[in-house]
C-alpha atoms as a PDB file:
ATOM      1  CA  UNK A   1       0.000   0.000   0.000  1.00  0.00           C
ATOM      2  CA  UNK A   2       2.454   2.227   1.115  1.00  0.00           C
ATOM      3  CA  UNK A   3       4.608   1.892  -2.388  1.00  0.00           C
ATOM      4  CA  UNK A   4       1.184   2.370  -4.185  1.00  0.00           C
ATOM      5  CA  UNK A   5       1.340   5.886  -2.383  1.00  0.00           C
ATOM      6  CA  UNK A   6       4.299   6.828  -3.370  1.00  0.00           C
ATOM      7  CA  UNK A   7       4.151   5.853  -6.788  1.00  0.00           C
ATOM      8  CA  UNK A   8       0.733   8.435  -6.645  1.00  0.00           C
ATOM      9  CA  UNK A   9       2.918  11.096  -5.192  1.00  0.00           C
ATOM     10  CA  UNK A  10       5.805  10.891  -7.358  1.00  0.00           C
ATOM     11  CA  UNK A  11       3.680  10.513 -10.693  1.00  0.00           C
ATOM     12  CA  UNK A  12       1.245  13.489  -9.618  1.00  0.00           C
ATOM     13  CA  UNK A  13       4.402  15.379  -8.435  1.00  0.00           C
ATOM     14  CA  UNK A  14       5.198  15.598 -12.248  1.00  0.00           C
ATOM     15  CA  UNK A  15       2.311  15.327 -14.162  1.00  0.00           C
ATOM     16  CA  UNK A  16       0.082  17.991 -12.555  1.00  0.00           C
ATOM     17  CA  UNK A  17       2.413  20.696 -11.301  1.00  0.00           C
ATOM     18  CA  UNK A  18       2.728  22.110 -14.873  1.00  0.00           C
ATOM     19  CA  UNK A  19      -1.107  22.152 -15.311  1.00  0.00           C
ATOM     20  CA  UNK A  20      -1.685  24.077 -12.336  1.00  0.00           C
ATOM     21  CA  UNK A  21      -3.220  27.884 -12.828  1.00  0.00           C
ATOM     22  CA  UNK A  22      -1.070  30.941 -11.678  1.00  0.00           C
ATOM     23  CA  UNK A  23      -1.731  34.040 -10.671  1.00  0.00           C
ATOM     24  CA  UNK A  24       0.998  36.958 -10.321  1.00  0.00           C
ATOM     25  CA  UNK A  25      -0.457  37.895  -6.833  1.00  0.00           C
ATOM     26  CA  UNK A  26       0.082  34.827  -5.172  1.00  0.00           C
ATOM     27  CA  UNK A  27       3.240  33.697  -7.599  1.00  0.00           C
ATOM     28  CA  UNK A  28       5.157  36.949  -6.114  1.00  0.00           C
ATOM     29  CA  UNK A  29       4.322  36.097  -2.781  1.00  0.00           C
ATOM     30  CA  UNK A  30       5.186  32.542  -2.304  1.00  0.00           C
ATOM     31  CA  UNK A  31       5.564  29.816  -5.753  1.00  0.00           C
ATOM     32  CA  UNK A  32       3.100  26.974  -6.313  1.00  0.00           C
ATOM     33  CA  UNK A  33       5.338  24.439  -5.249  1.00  0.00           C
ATOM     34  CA  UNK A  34       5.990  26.245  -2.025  1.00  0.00           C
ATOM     35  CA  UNK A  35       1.985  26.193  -1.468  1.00  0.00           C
ATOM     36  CA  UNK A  36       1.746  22.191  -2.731  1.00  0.00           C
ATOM     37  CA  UNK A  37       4.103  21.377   0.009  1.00  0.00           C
ATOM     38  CA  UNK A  38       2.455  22.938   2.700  1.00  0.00           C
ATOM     39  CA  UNK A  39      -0.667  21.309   1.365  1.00  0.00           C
ATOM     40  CA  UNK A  40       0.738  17.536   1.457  1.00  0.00           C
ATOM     41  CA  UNK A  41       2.174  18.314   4.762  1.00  0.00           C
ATOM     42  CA  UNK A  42      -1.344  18.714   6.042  1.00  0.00           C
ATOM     43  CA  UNK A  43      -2.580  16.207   5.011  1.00  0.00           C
ATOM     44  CA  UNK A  44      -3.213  16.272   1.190  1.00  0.00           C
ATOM     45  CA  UNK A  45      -1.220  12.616  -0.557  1.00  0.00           C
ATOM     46  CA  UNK A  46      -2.286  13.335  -4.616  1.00  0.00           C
ATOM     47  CA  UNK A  47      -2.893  16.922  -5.521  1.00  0.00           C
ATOM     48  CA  UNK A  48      -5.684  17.237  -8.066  1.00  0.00           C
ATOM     49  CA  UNK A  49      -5.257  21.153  -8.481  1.00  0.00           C
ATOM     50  CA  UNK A  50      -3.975  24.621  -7.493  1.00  0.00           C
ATOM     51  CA  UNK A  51      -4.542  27.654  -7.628  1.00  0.00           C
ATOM     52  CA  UNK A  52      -4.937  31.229  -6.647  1.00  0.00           C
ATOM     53  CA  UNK A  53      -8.121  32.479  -5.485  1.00  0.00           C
ATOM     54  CA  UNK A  54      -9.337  35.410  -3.801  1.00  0.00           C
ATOM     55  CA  UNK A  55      -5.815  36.061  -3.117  1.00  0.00           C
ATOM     56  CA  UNK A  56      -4.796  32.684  -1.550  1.00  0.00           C
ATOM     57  CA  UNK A  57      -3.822  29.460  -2.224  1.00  0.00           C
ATOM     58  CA  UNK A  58      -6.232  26.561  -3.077  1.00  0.00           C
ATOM     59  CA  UNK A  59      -4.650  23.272  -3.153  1.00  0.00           C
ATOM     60  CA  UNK A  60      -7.118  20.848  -3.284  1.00  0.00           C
ATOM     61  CA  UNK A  61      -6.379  16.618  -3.966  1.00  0.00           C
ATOM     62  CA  UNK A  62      -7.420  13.469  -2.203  1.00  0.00           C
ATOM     63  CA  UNK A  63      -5.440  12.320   1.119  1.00  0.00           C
ATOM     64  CA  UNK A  64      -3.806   8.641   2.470  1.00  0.00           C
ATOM     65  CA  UNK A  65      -7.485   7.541   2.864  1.00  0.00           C
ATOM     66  CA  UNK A  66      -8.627   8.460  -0.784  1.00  0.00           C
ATOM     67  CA  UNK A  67     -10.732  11.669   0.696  1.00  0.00           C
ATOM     68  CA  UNK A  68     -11.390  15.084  -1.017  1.00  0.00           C
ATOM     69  CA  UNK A  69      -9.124  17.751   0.914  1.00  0.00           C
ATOM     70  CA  UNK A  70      -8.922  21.305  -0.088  1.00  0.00           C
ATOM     71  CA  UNK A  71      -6.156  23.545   1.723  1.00  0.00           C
ATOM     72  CA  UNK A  72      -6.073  27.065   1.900  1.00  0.00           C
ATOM     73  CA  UNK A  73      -2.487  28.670   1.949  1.00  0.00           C
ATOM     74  CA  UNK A  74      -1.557  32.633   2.803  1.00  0.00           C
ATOM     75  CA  UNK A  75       0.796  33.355  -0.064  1.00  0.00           C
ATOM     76  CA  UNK A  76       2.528  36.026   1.797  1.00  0.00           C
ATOM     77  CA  UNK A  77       3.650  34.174   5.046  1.00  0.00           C
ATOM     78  CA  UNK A  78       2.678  30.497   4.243  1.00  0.00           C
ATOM     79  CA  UNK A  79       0.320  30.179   7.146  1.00  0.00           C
ATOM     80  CA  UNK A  80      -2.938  27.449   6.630  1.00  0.00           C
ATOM     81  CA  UNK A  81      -5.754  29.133   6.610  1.00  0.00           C
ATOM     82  CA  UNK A  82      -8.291  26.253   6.915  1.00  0.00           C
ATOM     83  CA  UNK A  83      -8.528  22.764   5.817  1.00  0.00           C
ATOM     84  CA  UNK A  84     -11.577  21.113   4.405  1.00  0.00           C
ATOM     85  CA  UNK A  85     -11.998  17.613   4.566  1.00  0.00           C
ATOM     86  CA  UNK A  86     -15.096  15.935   2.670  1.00  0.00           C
ATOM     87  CA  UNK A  87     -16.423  12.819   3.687  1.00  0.00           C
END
């Protein structure tokens, strides 16, 4: 199981970085990557998208237990702003 994650992480970690939106207020702030980092360290295994929205951060993907988790991100100081879990 636990190679089956990481084979998820690695392949999303290169296929869907590039496809990601950008926006020059958050991108001066603090870079996508940055934001998908702090997203899988709370929580978030596959990221499914990101991008910047009303002037944060919105990583959203699926976590270890195959859930829909969004994370919002502060672009300026990299603080979580709230975590959203669906069931």
């Amino acid at each position: 199981m636990k190679n089956k994650i990481a084979v998820a992480f690695v392949f999303s970690a290169f296929l869907a970085i590039p496809a990601f939106a950008s926006d020059v207020r958050c991108e001066a702030q603090m870079k996508i990557q940055a934001a998908v980092e702090i997203a899988r360290a709370n929580g978030i295994s596959v990221v499914t998208s990101a991008e910047c929205d009303d002037a944060r951060w919105e990583v959203e993907g699926r976590n270890a237990q195959n859930q829909r988790i969004e994370v919002h991100i502060a672009p300026n100081d990299g603080r979580v702003l709230g975590v959203r879990r669906d069931d």
